[in-house]
PDB file of N, CA and C in Angstrom:
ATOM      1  N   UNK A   1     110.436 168.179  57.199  1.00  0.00           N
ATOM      2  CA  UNK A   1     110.675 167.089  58.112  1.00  0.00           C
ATOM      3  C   UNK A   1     111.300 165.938  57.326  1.00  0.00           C
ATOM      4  N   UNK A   2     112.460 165.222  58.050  1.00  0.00           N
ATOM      5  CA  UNK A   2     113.039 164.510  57.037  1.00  0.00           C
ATOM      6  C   UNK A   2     113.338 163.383  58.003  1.00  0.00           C
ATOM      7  N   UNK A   3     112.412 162.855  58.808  1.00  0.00           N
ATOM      8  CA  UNK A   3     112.554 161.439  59.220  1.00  0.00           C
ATOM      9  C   UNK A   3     112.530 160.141  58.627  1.00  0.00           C
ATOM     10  N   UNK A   4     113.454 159.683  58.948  1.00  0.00           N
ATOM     11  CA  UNK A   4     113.702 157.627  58.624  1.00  0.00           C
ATOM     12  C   UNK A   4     112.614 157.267  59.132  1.00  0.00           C
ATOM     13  N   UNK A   5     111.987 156.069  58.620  1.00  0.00           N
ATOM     14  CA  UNK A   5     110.890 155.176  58.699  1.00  0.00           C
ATOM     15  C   UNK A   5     111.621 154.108  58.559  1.00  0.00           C
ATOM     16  N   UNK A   6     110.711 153.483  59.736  1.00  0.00           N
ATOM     17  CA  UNK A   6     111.342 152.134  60.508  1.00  0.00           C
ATOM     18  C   UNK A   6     110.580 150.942  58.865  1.00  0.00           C
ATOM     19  N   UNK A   7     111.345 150.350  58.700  1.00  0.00           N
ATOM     20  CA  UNK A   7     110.701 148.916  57.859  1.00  0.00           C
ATOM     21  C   UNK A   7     110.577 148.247  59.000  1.00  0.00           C
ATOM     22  N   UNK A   8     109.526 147.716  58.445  1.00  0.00           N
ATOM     23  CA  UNK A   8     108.306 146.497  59.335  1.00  0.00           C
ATOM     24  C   UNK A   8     107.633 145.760  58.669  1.00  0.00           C
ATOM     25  N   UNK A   9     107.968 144.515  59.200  1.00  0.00           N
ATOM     26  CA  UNK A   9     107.236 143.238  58.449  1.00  0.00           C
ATOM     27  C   UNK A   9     106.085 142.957  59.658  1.00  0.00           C
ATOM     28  N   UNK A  10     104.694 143.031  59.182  1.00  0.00           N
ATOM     29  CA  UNK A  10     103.584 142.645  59.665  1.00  0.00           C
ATOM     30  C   UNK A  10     102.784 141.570  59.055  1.00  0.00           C
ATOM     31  N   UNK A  11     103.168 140.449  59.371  1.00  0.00           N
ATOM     32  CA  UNK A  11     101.901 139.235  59.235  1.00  0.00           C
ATOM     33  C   UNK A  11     100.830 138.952  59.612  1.00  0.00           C
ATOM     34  N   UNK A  12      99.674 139.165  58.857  1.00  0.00           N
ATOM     35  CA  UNK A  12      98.330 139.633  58.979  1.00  0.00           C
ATOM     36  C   UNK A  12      97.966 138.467  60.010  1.00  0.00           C
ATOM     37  N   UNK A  13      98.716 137.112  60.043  1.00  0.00           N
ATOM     38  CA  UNK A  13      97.648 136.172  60.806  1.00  0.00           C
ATOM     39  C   UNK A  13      96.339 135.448  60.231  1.00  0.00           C
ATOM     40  N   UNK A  14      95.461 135.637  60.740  1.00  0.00           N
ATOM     41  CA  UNK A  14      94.064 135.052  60.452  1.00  0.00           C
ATOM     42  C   UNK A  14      93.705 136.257  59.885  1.00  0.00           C
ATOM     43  N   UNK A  15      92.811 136.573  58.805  1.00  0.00           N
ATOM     44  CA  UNK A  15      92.304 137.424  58.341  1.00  0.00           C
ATOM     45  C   UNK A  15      91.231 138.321  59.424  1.00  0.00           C
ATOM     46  N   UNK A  16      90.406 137.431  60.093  1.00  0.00           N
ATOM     47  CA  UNK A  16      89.623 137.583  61.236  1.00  0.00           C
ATOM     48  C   UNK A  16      90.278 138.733  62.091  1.00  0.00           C
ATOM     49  N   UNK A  17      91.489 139.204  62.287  1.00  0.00           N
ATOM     50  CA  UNK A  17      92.185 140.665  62.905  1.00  0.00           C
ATOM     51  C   UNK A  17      91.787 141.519  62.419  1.00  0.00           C
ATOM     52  N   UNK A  18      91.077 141.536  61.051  1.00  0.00           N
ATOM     53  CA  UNK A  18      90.980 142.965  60.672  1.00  0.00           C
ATOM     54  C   UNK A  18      89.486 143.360  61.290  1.00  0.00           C
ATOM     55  N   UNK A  19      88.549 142.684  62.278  1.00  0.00           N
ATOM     56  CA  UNK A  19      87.126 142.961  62.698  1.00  0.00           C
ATOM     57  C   UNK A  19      87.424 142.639  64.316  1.00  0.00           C
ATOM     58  N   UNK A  20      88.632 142.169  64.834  1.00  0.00           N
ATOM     59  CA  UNK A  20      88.731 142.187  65.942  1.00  0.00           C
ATOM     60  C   UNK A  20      89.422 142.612  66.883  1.00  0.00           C
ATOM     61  N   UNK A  21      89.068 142.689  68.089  1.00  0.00           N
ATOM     62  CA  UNK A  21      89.742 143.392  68.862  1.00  0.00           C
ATOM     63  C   UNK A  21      90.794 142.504  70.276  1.00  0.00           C
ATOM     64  N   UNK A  22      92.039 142.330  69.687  1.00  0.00           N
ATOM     65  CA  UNK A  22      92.642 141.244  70.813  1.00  0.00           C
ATOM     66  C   UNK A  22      93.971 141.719  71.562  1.00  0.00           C
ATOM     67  N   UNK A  23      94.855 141.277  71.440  1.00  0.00           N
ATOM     68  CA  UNK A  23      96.502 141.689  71.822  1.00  0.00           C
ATOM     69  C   UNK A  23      96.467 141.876  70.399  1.00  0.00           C
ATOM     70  N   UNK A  24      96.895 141.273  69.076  1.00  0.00           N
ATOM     71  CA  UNK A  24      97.636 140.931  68.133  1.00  0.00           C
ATOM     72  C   UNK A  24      97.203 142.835  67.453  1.00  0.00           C
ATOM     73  N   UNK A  25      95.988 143.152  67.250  1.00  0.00           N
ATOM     74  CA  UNK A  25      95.400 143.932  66.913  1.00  0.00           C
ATOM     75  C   UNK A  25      95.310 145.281  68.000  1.00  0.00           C
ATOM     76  N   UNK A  26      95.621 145.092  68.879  1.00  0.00           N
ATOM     77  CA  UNK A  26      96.030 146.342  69.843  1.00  0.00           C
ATOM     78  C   UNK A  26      97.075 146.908  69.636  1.00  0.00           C
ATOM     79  N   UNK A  27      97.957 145.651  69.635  1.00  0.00           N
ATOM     80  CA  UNK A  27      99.182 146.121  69.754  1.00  0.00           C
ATOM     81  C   UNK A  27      99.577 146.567  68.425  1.00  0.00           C
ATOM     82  N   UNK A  28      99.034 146.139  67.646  1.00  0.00           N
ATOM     83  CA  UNK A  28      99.495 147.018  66.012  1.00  0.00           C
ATOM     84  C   UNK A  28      98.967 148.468  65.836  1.00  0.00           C
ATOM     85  N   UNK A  29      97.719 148.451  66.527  1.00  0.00           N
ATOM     86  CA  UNK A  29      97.260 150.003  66.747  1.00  0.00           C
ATOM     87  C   UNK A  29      98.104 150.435  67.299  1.00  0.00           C
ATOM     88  N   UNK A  30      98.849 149.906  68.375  1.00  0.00           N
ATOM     89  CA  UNK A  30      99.428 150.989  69.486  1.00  0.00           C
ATOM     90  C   UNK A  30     100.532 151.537  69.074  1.00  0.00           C
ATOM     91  N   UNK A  31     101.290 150.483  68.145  1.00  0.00           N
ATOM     92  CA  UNK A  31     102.395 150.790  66.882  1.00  0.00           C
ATOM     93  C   UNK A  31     102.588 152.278  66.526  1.00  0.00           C
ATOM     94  N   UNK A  32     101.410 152.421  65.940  1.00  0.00           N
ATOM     95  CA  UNK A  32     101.496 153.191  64.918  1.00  0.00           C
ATOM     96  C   UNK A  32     101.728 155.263  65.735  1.00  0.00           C
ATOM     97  N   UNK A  33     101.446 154.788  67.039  1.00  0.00           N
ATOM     98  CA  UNK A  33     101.728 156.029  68.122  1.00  0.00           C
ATOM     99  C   UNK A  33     103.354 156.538  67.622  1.00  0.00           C
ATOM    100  N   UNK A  34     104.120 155.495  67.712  1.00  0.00           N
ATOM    101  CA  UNK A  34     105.761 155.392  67.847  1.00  0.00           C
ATOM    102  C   UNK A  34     106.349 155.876  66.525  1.00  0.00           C
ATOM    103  N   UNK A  35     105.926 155.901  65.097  1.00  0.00           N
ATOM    104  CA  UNK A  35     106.210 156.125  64.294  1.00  0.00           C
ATOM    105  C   UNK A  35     105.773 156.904  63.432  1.00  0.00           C
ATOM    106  N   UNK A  36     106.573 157.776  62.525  1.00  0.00           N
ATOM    107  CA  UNK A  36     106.213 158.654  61.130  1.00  0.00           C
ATOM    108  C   UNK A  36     105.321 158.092  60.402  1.00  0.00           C
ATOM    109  N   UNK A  37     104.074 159.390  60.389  1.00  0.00           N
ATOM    110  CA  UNK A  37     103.323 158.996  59.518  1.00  0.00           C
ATOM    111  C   UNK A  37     103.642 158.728  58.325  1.00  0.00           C
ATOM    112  N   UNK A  38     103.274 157.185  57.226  1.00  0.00           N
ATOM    113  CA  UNK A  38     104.347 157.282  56.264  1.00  0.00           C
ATOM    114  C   UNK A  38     103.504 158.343  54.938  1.00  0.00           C
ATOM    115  N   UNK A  39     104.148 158.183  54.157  1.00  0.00           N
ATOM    116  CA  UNK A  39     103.581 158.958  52.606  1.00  0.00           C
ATOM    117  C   UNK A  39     103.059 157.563  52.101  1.00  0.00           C
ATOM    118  N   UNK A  40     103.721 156.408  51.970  1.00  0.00           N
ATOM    119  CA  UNK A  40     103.247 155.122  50.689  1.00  0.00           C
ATOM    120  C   UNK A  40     103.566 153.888  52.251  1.00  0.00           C
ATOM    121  N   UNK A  41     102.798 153.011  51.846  1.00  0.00           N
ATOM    122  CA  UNK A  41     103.254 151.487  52.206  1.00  0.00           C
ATOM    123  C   UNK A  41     102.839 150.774  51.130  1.00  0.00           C
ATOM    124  N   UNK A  42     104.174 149.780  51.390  1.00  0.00           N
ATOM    125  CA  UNK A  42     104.623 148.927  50.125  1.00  0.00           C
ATOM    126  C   UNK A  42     104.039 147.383  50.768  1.00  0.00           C
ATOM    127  N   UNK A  43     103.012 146.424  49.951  1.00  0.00           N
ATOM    128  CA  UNK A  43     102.476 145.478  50.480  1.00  0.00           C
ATOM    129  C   UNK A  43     102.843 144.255  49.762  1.00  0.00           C
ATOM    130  N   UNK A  44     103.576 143.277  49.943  1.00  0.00           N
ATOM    131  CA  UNK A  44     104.308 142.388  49.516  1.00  0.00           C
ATOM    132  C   UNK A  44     103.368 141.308  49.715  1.00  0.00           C
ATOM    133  N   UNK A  45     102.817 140.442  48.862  1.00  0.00           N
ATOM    134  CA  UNK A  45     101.959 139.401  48.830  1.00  0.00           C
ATOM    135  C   UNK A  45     102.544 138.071  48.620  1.00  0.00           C
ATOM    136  N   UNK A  46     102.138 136.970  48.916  1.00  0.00           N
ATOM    137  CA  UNK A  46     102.740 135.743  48.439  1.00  0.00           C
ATOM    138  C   UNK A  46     101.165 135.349  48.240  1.00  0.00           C
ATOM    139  N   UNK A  47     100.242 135.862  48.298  1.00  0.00           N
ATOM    140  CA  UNK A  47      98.835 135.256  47.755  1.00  0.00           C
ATOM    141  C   UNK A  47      98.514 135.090  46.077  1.00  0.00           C
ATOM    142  N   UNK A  48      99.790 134.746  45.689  1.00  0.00           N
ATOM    143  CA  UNK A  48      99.312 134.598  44.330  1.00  0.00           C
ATOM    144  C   UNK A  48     100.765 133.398  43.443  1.00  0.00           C
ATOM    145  N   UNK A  49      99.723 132.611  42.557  1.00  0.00           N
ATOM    146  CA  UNK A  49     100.176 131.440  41.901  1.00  0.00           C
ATOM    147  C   UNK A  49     100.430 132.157  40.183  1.00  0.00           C
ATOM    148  N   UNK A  50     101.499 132.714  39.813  1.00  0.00           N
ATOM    149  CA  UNK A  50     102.174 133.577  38.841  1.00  0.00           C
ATOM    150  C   UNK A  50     103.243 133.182  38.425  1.00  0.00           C
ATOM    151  N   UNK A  51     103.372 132.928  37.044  1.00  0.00           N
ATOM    152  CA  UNK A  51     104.926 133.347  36.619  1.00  0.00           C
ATOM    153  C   UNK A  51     105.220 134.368  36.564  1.00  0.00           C
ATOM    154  N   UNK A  52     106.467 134.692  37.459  1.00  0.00           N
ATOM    155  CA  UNK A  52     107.149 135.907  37.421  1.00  0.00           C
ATOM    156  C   UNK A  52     106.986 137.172  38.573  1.00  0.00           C
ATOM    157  N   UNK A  53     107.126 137.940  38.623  1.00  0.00           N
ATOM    158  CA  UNK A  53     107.069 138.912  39.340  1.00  0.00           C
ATOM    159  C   UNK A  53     105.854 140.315  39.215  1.00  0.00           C
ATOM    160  N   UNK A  54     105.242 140.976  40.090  1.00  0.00           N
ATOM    161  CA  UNK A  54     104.276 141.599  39.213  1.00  0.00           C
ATOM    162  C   UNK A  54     104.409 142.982  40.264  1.00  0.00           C
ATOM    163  N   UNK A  55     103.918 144.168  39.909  1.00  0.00           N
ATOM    164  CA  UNK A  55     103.731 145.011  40.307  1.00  0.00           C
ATOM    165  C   UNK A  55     102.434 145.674  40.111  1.00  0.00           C
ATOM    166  N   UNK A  56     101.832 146.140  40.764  1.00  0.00           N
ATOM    167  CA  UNK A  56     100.150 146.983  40.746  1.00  0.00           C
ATOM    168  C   UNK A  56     100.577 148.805  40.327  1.00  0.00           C
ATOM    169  N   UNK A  57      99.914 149.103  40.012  1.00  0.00           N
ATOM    170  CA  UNK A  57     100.135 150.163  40.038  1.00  0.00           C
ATOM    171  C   UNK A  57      99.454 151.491  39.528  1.00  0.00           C
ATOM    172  N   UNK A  58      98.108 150.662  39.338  1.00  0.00           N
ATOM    173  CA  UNK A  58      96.830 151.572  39.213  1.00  0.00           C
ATOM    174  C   UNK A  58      96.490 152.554  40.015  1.00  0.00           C
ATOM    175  N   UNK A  59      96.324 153.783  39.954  1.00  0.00           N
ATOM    176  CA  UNK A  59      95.680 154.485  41.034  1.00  0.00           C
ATOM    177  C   UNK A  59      94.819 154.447  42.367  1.00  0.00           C
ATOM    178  N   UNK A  60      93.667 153.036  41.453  1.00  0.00           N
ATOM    179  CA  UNK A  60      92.463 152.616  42.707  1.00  0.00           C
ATOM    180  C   UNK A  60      92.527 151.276  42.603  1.00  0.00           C
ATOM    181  N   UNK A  61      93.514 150.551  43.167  1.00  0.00           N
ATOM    182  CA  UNK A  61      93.659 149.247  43.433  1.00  0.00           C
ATOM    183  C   UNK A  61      92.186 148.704  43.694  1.00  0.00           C
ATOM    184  N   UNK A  62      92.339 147.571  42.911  1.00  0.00           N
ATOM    185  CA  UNK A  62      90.758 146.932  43.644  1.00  0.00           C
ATOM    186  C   UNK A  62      91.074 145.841  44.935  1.00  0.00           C
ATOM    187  N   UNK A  63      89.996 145.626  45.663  1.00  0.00           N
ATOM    188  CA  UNK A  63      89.912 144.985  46.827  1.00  0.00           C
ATOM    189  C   UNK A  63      89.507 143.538  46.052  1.00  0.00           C
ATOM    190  N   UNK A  64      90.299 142.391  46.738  1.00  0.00           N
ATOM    191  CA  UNK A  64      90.450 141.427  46.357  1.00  0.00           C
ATOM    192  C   UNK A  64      90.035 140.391  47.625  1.00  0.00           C
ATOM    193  N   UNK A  65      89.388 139.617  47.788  1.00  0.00           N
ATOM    194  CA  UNK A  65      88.661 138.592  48.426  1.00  0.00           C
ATOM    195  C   UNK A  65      89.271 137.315  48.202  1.00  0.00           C
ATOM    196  N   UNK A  66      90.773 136.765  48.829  1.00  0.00           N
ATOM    197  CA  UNK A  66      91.315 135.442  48.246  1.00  0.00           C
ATOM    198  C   UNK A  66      91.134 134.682  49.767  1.00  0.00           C
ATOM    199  N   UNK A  67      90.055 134.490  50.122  1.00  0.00           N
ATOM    200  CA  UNK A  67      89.672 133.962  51.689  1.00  0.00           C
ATOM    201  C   UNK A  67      88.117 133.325  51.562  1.00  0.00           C
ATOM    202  N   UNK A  68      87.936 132.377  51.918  1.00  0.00           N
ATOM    203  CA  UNK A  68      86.804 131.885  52.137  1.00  0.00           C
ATOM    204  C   UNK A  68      86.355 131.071  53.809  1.00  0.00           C
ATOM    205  N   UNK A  69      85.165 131.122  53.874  1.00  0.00           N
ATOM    206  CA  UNK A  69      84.083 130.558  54.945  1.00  0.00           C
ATOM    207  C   UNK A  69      84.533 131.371  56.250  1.00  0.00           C
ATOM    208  N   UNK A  70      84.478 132.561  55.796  1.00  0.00           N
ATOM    209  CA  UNK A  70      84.233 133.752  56.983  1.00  0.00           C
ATOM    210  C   UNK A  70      83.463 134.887  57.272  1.00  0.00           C
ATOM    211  N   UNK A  71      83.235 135.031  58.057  1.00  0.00           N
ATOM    212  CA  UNK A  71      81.920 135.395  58.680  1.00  0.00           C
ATOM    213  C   UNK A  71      81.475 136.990  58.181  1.00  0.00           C
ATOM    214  N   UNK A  72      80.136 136.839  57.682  1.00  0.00           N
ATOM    215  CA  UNK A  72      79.766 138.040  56.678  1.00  0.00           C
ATOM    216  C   UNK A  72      80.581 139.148  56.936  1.00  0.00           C
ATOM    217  N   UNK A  73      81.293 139.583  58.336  1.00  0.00           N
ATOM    218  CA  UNK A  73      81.256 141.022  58.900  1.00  0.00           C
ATOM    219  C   UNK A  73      82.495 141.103  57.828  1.00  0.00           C
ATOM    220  N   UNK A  74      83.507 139.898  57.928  1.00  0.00           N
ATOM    221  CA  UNK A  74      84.542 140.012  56.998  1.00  0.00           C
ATOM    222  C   UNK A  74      84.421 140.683  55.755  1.00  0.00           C
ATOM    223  N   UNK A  75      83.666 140.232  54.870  1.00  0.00           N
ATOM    224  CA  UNK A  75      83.318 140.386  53.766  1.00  0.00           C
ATOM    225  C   UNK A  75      82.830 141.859  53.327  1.00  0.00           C
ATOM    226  N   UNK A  76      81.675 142.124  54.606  1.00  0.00           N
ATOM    227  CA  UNK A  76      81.370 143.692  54.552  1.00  0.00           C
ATOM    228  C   UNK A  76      82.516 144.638  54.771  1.00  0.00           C
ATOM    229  N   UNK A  77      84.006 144.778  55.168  1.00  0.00           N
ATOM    230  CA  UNK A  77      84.831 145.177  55.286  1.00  0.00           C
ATOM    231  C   UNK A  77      85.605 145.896  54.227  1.00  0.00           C
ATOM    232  N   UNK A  78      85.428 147.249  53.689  1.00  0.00           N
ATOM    233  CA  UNK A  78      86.133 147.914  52.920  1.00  0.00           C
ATOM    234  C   UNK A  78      87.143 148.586  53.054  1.00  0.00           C
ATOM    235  N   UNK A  79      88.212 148.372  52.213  1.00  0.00           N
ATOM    236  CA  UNK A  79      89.544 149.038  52.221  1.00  0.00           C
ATOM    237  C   UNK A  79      89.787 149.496  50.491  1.00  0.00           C
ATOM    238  N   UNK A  80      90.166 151.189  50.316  1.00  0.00           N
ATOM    239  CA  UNK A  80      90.227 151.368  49.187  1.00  0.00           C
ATOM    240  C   UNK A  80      91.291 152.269  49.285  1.00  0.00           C
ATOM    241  N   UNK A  81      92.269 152.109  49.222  1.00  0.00           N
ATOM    242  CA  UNK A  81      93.819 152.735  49.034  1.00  0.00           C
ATOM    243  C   UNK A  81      94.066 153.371  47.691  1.00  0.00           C
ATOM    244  N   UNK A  82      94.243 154.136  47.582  1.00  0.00           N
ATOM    245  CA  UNK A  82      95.157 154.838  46.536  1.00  0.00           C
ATOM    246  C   UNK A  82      96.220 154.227  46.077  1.00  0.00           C
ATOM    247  N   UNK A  83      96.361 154.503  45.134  1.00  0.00           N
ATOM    248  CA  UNK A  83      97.588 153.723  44.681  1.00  0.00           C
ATOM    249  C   UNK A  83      98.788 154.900  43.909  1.00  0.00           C
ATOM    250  N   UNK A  84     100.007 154.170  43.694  1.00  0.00           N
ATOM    251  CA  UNK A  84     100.906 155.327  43.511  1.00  0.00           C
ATOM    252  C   UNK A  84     101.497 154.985  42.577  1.00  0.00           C
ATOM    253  N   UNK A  85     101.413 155.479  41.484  1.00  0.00           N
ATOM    254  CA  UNK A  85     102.876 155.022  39.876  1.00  0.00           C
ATOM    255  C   UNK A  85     103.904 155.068  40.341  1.00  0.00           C
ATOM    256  N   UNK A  86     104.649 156.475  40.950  1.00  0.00           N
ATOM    257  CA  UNK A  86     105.403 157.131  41.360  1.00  0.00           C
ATOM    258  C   UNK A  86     106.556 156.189  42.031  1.00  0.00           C
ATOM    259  N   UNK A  87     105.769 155.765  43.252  1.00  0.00           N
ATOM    260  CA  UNK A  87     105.971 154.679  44.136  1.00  0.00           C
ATOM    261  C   UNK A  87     106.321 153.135  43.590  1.00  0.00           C
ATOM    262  N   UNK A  88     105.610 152.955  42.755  1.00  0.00           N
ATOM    263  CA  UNK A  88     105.448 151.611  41.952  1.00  0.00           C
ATOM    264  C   UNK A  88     106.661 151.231  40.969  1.00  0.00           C
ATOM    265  N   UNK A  89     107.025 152.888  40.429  1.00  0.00           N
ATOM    266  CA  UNK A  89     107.913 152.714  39.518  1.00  0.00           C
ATOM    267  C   UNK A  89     109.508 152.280  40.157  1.00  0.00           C
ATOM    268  N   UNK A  90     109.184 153.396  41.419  1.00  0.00           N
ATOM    269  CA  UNK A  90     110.618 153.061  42.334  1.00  0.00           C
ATOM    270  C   UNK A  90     110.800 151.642  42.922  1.00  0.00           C
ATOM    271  N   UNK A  91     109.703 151.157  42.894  1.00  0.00           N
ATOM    272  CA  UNK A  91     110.170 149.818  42.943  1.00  0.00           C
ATOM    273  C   UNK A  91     110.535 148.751  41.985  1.00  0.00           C
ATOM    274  N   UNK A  92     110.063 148.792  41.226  1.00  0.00           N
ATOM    275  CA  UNK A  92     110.613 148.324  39.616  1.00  0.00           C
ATOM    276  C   UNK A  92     111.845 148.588  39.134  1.00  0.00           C
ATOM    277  N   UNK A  93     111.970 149.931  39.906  1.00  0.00           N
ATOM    278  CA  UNK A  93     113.552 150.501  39.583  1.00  0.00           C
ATOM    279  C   UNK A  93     114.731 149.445  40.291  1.00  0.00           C
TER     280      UNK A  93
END
């Protein structure tokens, strides 16, 4: 199978989307009906005060907490992605 994948810029909003259930968060579920499952997504941050440019590229990315005075459920919320060299490198490339 050799389908194109649509690029999509998704702005998370309030962090608070990732425990709730509204339009903003429906409709990103409902997204994902319409399109190829991908192999990698590439996550572009501006949450960070750096010289220079940086790339991740550890296997087990750690989960990072740059949000405060939100409500425990937030916090209890795990996400643990894989991570890809492979992927990482092609972007460096």
């Amino acid at each position: 199978m050799n389908e194109k994948m649509p690029v999509l810029f998704i702005g998370h909003g309030s962090p608070m989307n990732a425990v709730l259930d509204n339009s903003f968060t429906q409709t990103l579920s409902k997204s994902t009906e319409t399109i190829p499952r991908p192999v990698a997504i590439l996550v572009i941050s501006a949450h960070w005060e750096t010289d220079g440019t940086f790339i991740t590229s550890c296997d087990m990315p750690e989960q990072i907490y740059d949000f405060y005075g939100f409500p425990e459920e937030l916090y209890n919320l795990k996400y643990n992605p894989t991570g890809s060299k492979k992927y990482a490198e092609m972007v460096a490339a």
